[in-house]
PDB file of N, CA and C in Angstrom:
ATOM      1  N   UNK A   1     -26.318 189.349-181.187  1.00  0.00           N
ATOM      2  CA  UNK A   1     -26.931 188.628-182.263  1.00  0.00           C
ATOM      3  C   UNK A   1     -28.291 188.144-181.793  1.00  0.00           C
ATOM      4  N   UNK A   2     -29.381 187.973-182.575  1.00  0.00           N
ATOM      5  CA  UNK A   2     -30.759 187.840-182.439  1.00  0.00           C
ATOM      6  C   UNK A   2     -30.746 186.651-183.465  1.00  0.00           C
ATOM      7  N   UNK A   3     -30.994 185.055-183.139  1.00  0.00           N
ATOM      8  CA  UNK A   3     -31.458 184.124-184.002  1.00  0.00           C
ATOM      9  C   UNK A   3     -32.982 183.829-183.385  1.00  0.00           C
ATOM     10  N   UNK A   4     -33.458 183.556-184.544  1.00  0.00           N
ATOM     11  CA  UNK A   4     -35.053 182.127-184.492  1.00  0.00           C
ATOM     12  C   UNK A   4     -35.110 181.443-185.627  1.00  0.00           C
ATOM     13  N   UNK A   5     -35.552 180.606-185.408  1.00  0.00           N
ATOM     14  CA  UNK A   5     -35.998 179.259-186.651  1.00  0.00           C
ATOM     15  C   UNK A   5     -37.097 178.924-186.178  1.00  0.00           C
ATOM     16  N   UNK A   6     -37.856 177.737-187.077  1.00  0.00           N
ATOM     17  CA  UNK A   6     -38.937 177.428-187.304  1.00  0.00           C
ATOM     18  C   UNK A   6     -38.672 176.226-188.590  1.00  0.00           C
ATOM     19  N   UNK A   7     -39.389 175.316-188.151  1.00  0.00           N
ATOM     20  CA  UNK A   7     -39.307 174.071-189.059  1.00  0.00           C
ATOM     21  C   UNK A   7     -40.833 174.470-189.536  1.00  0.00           C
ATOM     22  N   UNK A   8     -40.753 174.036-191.028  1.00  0.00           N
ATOM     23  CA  UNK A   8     -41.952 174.223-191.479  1.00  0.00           C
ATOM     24  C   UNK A   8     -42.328 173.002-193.061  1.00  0.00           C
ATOM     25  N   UNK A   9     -43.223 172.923-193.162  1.00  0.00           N
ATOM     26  CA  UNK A   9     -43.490 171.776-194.808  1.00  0.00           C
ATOM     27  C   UNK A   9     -42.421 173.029-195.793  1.00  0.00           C
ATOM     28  N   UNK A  10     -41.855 172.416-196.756  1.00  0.00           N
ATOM     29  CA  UNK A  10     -41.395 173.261-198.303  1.00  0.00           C
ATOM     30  C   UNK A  10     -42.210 174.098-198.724  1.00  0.00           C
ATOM     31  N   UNK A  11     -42.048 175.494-199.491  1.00  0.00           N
ATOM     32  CA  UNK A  11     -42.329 175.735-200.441  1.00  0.00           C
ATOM     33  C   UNK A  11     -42.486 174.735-201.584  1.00  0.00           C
ATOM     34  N   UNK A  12     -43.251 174.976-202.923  1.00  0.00           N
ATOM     35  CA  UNK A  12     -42.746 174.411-204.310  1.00  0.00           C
ATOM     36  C   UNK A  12     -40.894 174.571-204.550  1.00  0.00           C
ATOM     37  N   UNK A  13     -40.968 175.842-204.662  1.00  0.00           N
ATOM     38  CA  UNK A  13     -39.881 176.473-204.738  1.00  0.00           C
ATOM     39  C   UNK A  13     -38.636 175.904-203.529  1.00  0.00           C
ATOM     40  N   UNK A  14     -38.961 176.122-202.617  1.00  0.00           N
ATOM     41  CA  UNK A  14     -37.730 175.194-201.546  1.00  0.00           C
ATOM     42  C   UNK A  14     -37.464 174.049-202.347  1.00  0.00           C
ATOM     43  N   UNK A  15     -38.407 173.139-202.106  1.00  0.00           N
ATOM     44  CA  UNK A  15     -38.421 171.326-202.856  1.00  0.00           C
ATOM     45  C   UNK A  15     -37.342 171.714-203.732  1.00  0.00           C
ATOM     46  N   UNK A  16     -37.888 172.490-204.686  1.00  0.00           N
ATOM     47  CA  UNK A  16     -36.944 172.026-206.252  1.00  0.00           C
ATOM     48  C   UNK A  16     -35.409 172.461-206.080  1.00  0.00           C
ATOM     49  N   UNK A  17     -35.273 173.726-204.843  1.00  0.00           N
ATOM     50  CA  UNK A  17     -34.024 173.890-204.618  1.00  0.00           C
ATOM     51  C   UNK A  17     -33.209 173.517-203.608  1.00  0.00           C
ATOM     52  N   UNK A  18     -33.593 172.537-202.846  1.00  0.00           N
ATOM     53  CA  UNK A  18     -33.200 171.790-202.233  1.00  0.00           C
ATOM     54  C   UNK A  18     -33.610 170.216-202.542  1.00  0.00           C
ATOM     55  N   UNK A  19     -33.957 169.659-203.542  1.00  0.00           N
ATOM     56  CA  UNK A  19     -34.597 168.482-204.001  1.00  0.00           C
ATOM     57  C   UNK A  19     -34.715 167.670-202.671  1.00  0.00           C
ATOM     58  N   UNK A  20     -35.691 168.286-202.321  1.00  0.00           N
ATOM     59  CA  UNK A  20     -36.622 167.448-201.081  1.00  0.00           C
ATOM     60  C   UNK A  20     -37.714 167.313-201.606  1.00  0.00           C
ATOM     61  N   UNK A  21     -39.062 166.458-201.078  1.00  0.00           N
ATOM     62  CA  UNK A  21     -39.800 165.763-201.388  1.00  0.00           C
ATOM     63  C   UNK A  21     -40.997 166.789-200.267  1.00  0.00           C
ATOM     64  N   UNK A  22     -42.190 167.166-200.867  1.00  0.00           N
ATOM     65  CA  UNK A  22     -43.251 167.865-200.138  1.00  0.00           C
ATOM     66  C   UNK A  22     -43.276 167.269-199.023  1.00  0.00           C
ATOM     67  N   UNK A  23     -42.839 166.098-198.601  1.00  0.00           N
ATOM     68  CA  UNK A  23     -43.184 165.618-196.564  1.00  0.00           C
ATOM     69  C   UNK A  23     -42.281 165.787-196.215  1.00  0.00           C
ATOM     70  N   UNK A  24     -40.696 166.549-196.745  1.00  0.00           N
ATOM     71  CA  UNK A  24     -39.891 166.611-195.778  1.00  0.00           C
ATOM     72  C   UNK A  24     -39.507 168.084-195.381  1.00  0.00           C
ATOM     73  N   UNK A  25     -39.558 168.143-193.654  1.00  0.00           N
ATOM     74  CA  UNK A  25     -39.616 169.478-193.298  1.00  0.00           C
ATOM     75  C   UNK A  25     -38.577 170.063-193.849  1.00  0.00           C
ATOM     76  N   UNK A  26     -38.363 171.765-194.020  1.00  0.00           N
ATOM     77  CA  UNK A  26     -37.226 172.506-193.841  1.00  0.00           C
ATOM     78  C   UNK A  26     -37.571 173.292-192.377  1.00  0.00           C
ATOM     79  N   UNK A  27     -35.614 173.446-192.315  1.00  0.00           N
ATOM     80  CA  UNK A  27     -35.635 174.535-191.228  1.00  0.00           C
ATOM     81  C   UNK A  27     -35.425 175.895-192.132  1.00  0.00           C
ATOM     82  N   UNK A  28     -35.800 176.850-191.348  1.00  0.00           N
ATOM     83  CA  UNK A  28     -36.034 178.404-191.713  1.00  0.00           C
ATOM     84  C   UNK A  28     -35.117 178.886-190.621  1.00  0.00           C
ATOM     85  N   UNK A  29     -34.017 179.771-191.024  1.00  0.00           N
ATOM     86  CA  UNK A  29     -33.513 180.122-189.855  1.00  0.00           C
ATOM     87  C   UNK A  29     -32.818 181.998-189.971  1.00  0.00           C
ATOM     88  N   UNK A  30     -33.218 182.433-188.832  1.00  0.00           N
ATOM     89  CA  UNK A  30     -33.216 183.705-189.518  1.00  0.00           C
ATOM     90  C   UNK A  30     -32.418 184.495-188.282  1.00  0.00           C
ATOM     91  N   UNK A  31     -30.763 185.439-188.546  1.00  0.00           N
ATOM     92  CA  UNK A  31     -30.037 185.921-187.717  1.00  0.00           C
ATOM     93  C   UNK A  31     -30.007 187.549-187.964  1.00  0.00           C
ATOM     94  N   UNK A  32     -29.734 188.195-187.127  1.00  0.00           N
ATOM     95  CA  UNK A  32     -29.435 189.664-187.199  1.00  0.00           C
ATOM     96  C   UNK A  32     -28.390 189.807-186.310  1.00  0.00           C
ATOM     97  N   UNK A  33     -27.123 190.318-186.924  1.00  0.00           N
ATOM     98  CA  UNK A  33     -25.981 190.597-186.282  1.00  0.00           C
ATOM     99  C   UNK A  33     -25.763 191.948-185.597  1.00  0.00           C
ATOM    100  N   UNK A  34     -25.805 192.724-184.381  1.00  0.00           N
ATOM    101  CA  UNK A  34     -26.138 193.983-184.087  1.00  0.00           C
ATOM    102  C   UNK A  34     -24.525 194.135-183.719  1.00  0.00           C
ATOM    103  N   UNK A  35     -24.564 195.951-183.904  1.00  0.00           N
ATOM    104  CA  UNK A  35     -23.102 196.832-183.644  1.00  0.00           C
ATOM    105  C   UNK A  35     -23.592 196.835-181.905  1.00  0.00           C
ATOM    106  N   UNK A  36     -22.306 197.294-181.686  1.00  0.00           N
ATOM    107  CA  UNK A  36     -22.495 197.633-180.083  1.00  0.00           C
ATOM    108  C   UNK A  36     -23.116 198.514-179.581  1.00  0.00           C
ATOM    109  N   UNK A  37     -23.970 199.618-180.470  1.00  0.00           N
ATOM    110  CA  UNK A  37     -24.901 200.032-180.394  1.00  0.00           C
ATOM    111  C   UNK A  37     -26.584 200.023-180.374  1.00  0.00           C
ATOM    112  N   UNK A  38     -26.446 198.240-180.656  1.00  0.00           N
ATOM    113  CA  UNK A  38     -27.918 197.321-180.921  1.00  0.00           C
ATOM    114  C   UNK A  38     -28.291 197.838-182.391  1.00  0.00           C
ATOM    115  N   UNK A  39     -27.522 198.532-183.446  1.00  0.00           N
ATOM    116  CA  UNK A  39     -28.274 198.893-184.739  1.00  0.00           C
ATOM    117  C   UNK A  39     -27.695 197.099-185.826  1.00  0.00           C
ATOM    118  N   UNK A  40     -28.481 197.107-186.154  1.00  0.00           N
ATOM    119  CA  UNK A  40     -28.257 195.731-187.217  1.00  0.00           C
ATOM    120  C   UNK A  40     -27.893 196.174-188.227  1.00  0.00           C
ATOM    121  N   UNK A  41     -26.557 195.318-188.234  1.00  0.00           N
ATOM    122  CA  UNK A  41     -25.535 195.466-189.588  1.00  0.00           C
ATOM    123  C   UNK A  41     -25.319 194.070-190.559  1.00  0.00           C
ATOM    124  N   UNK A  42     -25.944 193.697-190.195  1.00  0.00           N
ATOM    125  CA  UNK A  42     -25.912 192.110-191.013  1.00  0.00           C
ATOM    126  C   UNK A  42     -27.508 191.432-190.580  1.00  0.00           C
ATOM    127  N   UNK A  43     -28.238 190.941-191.427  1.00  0.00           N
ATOM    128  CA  UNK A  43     -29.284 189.990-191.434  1.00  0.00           C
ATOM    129  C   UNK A  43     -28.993 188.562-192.665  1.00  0.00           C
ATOM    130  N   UNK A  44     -29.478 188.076-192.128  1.00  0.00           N
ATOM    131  CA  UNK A  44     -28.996 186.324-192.920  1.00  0.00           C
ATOM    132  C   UNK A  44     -30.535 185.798-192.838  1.00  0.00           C
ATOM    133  N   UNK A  45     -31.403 184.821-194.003  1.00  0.00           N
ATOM    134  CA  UNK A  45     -32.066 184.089-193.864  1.00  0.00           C
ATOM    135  C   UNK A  45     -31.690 182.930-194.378  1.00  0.00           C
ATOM    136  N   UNK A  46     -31.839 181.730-193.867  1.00  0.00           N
ATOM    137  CA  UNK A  46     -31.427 180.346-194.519  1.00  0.00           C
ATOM    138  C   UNK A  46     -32.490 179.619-194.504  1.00  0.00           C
ATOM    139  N   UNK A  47     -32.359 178.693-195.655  1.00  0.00           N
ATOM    140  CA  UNK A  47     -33.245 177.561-195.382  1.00  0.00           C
ATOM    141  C   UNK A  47     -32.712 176.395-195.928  1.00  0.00           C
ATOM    142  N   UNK A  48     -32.997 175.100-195.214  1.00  0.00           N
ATOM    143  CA  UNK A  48     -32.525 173.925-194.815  1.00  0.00           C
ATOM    144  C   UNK A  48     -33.381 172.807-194.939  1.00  0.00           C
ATOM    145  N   UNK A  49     -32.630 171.590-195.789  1.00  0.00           N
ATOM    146  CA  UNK A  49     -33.621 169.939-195.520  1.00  0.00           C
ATOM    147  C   UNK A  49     -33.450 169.815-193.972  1.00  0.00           C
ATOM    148  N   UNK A  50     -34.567 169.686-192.796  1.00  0.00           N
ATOM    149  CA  UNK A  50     -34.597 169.629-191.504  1.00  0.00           C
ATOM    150  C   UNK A  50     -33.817 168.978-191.190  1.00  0.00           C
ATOM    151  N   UNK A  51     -33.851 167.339-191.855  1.00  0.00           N
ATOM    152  CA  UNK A  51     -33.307 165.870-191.089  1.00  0.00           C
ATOM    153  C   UNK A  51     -32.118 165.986-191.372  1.00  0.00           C
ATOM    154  N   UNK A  52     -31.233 166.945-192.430  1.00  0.00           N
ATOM    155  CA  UNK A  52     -30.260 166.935-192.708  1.00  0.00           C
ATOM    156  C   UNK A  52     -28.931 167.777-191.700  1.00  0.00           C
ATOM    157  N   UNK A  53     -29.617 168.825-190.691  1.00  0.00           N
ATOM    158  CA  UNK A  53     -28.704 169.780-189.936  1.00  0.00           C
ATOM    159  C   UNK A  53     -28.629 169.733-188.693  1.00  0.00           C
ATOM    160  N   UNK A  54     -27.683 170.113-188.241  1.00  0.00           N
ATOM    161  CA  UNK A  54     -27.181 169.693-186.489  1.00  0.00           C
ATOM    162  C   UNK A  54     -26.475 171.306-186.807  1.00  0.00           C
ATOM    163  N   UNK A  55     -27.607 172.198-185.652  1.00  0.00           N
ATOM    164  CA  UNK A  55     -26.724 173.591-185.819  1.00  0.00           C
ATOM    165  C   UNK A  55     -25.709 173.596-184.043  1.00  0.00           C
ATOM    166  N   UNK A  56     -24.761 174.459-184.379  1.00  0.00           N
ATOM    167  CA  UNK A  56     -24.091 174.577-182.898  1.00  0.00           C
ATOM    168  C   UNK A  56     -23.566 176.061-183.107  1.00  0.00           C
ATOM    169  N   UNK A  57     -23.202 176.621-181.827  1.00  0.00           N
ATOM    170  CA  UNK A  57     -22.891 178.456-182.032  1.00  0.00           C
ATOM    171  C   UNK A  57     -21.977 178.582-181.178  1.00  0.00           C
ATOM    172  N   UNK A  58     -21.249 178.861-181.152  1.00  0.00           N
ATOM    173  CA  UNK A  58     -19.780 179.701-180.450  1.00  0.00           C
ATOM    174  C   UNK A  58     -19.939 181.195-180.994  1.00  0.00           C
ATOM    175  N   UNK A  59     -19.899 182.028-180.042  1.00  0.00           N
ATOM    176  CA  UNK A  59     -19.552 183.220-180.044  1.00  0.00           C
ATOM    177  C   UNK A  59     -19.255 183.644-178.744  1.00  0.00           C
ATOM    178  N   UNK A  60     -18.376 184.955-179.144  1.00  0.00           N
ATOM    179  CA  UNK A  60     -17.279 185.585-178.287  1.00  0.00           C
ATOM    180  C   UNK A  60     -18.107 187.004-178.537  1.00  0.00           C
ATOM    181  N   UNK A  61     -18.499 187.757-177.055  1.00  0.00           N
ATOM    182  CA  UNK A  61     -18.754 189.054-176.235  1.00  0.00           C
ATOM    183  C   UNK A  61     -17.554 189.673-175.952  1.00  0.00           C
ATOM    184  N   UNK A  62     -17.423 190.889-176.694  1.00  0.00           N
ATOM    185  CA  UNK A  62     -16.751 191.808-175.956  1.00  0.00           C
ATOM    186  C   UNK A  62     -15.410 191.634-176.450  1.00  0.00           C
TER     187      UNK A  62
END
């Protein structure tokens, strides 16, 4: 799996769908799930009120 994020100001569009307020950051967070061959079979983008998330990851290799 390949994650990155990035906190960034809202879109218009974020704000209204997350009813946050233009000064409050979102997180952007973006995963690609790879086969055991490294080809990507799943991609995910999320986005998030910043002050609102505490991320944590467990995963199992093999």
């Amino acid at each position: 799996m390949k994650a990155s994020h990035t906190v960034l100001m809202p879109t218009p569009e974020e704000q209204e769908a997350l009813h946050t307020g233009p000064d409050e950051p979102v997180l952007r967070l973006s995963r690609v799930t790879l086969d055991t061959d490294g080809r990507s079979i799943q991609v995910d983008m999320m986005t998030m009120p910043a002050h609102r998330q505490r991320l944590r990851y467990e995963m199992r290799i093999g």
